[in-house]
N, C-alpha and C. Protein backbone atom coordinates (compact mmCIF):
# COMPACT_ATOMS: atom_id res chain seq x y z
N UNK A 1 7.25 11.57 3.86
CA UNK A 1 6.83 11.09 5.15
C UNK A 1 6.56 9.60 5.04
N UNK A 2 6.66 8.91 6.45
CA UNK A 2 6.40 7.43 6.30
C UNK A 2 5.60 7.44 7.33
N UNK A 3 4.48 6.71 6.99
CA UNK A 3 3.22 5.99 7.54
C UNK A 3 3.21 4.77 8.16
N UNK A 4 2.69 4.85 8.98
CA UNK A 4 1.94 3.49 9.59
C UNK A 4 0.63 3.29 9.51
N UNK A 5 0.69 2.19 8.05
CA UNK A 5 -0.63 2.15 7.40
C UNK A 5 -1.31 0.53 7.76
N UNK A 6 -2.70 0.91 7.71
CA UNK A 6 -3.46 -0.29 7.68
C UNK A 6 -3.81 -1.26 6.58
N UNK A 7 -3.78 -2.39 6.60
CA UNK A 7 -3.66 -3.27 5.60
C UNK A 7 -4.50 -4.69 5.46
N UNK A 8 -5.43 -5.28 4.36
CA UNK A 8 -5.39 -6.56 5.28
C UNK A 8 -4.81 -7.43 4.77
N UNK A 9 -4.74 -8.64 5.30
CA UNK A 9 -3.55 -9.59 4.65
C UNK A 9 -4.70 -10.46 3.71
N UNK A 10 -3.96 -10.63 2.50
CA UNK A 10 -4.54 -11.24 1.03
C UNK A 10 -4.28 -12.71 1.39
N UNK A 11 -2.72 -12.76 1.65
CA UNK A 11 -2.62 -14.31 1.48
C UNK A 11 -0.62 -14.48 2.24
N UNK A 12 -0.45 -15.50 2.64
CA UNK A 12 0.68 -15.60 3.69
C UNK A 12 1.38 -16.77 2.73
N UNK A 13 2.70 -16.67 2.67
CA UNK A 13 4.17 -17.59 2.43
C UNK A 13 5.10 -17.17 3.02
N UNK A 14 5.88 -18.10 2.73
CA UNK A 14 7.21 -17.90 2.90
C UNK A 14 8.11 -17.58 2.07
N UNK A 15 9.36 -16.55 2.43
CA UNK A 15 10.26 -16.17 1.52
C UNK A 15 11.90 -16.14 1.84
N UNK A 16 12.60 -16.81 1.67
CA UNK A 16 14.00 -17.33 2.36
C UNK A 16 13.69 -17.48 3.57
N UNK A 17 13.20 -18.19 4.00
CA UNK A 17 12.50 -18.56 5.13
C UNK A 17 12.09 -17.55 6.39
N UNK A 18 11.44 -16.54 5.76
CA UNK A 18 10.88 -15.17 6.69
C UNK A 18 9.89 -15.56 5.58
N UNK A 19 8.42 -15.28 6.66
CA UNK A 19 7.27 -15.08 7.08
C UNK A 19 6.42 -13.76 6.11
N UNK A 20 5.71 -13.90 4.99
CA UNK A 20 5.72 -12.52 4.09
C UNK A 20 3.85 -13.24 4.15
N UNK A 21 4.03 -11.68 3.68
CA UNK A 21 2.79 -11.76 3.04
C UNK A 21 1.94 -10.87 2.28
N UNK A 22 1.08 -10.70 1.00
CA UNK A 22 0.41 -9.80 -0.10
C UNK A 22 -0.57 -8.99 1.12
N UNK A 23 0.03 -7.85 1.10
CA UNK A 23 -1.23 -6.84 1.92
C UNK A 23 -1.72 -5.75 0.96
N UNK A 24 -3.33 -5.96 1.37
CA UNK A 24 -3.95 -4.83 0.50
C UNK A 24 -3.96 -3.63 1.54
N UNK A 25 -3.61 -2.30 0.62
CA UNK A 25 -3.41 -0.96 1.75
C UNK A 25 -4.69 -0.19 0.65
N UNK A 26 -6.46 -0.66 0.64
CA UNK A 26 -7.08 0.21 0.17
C UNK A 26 -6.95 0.41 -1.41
N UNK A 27 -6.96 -1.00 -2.20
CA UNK A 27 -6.21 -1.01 -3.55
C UNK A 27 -4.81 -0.83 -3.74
N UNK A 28 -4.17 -0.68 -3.13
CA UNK A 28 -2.59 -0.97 -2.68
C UNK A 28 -2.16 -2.41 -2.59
N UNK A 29 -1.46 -2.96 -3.64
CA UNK A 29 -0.57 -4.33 -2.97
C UNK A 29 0.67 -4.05 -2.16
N UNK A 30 1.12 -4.65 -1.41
CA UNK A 30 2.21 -4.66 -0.97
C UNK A 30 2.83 -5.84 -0.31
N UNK A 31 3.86 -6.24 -0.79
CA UNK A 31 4.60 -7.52 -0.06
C UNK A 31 5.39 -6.95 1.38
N UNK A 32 4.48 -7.70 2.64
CA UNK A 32 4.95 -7.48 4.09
C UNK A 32 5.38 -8.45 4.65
N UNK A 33 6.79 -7.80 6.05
CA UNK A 33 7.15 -8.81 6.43
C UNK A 33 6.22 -9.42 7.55
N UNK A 34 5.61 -10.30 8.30
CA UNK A 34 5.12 -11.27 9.20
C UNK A 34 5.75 -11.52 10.94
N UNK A 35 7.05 -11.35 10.59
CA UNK A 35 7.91 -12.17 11.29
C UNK A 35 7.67 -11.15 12.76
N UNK A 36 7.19 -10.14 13.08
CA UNK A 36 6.53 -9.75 14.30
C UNK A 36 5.25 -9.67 14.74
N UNK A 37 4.45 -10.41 13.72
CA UNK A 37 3.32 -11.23 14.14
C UNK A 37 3.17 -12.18 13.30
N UNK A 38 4.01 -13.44 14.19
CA UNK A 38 3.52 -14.73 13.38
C UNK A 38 2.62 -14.98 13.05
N UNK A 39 1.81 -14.83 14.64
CA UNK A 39 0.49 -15.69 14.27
C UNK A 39 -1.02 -14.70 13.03
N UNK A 40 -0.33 -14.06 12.68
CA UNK A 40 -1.71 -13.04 12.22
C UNK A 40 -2.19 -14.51 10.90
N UNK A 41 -3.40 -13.70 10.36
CA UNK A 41 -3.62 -14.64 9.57
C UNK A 41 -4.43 -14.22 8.26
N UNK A 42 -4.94 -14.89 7.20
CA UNK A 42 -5.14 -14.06 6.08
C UNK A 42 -6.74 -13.71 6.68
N UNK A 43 -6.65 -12.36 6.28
CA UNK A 43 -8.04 -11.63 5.89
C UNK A 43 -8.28 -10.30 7.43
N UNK A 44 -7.17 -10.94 8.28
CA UNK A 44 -7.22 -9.99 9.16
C UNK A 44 -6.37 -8.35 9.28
N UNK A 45 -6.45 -7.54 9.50
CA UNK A 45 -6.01 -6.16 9.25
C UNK A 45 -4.63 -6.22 10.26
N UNK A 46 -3.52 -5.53 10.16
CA UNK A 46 -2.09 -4.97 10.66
C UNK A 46 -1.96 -3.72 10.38
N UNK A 47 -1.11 -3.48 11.13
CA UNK A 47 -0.51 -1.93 11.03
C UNK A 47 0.90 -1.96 10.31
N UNK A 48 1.21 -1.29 8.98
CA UNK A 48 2.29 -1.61 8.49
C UNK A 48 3.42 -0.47 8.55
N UNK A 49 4.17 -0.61 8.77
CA UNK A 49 5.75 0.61 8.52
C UNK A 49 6.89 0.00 7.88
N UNK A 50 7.06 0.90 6.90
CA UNK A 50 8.58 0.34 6.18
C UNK A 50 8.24 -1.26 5.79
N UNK A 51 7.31 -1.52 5.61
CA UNK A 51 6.76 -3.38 5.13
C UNK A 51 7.15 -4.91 6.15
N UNK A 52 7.06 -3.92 7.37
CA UNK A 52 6.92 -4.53 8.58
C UNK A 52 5.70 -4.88 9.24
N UNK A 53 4.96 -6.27 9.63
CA UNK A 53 3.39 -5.67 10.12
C UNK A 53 3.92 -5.96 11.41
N UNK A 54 3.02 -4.62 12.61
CA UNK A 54 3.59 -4.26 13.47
C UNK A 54 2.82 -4.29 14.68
N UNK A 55 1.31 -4.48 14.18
CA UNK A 55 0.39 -4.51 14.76
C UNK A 55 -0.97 -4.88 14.85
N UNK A 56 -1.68 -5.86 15.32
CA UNK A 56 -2.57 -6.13 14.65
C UNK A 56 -4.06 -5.34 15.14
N UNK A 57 -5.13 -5.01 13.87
CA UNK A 57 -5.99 -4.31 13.71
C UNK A 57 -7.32 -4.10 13.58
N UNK A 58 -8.78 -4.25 14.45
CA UNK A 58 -9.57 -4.69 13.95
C UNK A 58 -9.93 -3.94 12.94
N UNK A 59 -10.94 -4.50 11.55
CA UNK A 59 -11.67 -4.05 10.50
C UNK A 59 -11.88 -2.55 10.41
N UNK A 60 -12.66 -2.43 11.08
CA UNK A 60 -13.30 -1.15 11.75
C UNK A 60 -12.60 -0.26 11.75
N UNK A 61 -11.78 0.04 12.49
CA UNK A 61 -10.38 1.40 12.56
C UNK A 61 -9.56 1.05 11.73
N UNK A 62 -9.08 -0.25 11.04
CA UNK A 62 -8.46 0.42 9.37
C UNK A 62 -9.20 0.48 8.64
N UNK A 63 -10.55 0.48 8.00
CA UNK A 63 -11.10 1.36 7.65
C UNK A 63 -11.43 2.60 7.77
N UNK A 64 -11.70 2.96 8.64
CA UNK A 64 -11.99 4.12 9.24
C UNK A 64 -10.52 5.22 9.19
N UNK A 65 -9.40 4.42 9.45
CA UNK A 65 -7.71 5.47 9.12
C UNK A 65 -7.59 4.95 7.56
N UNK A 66 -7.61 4.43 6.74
CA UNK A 66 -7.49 4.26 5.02
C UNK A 66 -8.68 5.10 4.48
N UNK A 67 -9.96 5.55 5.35
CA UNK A 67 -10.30 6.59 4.84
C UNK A 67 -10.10 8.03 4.96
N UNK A 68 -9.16 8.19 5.96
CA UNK A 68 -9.40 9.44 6.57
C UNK A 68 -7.60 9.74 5.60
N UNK A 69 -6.91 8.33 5.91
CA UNK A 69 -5.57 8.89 4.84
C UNK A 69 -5.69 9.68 3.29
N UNK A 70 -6.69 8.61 2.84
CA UNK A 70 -7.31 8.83 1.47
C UNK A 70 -8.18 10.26 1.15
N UNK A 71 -8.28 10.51 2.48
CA UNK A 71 -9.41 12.52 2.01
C UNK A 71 -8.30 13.05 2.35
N UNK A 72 -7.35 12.81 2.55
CA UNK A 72 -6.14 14.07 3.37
C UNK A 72 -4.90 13.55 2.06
N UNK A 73 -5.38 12.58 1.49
CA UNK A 73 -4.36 12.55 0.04
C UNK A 73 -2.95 11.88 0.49
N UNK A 74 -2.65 10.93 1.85
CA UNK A 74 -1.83 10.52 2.03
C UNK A 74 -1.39 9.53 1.61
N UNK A 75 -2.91 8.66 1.12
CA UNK A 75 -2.11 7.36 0.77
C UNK A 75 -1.57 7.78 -0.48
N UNK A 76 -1.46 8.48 -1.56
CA UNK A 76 -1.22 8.88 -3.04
C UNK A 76 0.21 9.15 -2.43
N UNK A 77 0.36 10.05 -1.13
CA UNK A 77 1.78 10.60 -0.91
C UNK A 77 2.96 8.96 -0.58
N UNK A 78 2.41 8.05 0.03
CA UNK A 78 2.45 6.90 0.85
C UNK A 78 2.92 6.20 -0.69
N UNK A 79 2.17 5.90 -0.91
CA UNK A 79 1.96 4.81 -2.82
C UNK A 79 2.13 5.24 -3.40
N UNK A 80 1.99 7.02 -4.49
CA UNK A 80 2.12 7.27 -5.10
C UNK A 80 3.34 6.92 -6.24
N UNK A 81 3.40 7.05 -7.43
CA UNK A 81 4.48 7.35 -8.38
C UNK A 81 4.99 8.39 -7.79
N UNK A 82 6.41 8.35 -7.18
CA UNK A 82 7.67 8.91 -7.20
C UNK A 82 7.95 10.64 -8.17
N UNK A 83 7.85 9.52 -9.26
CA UNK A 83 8.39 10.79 -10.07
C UNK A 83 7.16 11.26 -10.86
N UNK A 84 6.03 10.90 -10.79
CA UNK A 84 4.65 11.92 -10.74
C UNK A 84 4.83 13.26 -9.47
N UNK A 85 5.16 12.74 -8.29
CA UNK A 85 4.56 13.55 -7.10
C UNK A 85 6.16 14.21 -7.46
N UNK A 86 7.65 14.19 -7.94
CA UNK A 86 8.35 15.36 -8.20
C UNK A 86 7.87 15.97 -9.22
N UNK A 87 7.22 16.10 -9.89
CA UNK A 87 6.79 16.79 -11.17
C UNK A 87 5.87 17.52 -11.01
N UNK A 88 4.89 17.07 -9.68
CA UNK A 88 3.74 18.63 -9.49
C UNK A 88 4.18 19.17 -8.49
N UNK A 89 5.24 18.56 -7.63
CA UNK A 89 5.59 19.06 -6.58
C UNK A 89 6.64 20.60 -7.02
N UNK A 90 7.66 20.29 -8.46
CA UNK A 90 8.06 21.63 -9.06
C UNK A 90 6.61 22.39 -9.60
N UNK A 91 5.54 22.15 -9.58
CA UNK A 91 4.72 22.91 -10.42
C UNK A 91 4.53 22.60 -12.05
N UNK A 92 4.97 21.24 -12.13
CA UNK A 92 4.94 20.87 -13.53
C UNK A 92 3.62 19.70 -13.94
N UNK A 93 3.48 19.80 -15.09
CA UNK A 93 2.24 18.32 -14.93
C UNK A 93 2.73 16.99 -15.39
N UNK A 94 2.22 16.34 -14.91
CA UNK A 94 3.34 14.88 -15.32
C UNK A 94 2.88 14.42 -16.62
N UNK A 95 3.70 14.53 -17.27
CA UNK A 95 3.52 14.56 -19.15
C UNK A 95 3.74 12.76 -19.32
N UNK A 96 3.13 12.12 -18.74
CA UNK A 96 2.39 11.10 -19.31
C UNK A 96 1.16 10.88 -19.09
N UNK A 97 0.68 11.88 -18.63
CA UNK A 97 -1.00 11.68 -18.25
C UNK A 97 -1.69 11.38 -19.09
N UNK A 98 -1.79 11.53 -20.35
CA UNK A 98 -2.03 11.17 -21.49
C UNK A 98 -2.24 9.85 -21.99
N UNK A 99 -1.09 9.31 -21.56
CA UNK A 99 -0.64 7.77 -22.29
C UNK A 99 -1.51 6.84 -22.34
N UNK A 100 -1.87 6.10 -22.89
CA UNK A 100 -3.16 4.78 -22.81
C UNK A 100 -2.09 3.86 -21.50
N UNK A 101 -1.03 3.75 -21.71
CA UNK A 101 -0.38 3.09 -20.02
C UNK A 101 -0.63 3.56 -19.02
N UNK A 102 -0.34 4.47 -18.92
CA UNK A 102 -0.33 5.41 -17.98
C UNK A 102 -2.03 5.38 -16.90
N UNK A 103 -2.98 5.15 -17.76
CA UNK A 103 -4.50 5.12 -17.34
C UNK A 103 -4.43 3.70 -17.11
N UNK A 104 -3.61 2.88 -17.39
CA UNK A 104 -4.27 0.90 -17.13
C UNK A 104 -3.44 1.00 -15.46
N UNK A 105 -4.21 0.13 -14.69
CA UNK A 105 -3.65 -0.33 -13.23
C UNK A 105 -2.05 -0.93 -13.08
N UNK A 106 -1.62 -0.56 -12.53
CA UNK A 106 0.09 -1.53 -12.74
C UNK A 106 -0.56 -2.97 -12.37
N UNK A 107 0.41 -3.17 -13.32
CA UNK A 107 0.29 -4.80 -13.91
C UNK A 107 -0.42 -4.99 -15.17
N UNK A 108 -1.34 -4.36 -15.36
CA UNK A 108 -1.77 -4.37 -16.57
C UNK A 108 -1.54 -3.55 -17.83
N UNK A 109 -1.42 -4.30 -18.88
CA UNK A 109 -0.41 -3.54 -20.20
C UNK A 109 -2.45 -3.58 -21.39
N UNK A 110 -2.44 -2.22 -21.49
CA UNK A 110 -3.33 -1.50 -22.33
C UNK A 110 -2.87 -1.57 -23.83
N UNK A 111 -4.00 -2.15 -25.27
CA UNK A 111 -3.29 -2.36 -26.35
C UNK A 111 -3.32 -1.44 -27.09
């Protein structure tokens, strides 16, 4: 399923000359496009689909929907690892759970 998730914007550039910008979705990064709301600006909340922001959001109600995604386990479905969520989805456990990588945040490499 695809969401229209809430986000707020980290920080705004440019990228081949379209309008981007680092959105946090609730500990989520994500690079979004801008270019249907120019004017938004950093620190304020959007509504995102497919890494489009689509809408803009006060504080309040994306908080309030990033929590209610997060008890209903959507954002994991939304963000999740791919091929974690096919592996319990057969009924299997994802056999790197284990790993000292596997436990560090992406981006960060565990020694």
């Amino acid at each position: 399923m695809c969401l229209a998730v809430p986000g707020r914007v980290l920080d705004i550039g440019e990228k081949d000359g379209t309008r981007m910008a680092t959105v946090d979705f609730g500990g989520v990064q994500k690079e979004v496009c801008l270019e249907y709301l120019p004017d938004l600006r950093v620190g304020e909340y959007a509504i995102v689909h497919v890494g489009f922001a689509l809408q803009r959001l006060d504080e309040e109600s994306a908080r309030q929907t990033l929590e209610l995604f997060a008890e209903l386990g959507m954002l994991q479905e939304e963000f999740g690892d791919p091929w974690e969520q096919a592996a319990e989805a057969g009924g299997e456990p994802w056999p790197f759970a284990d790993e000292p990588a596997a436990a560090a945040p992406r981006g960060e490499v565990t020694p």
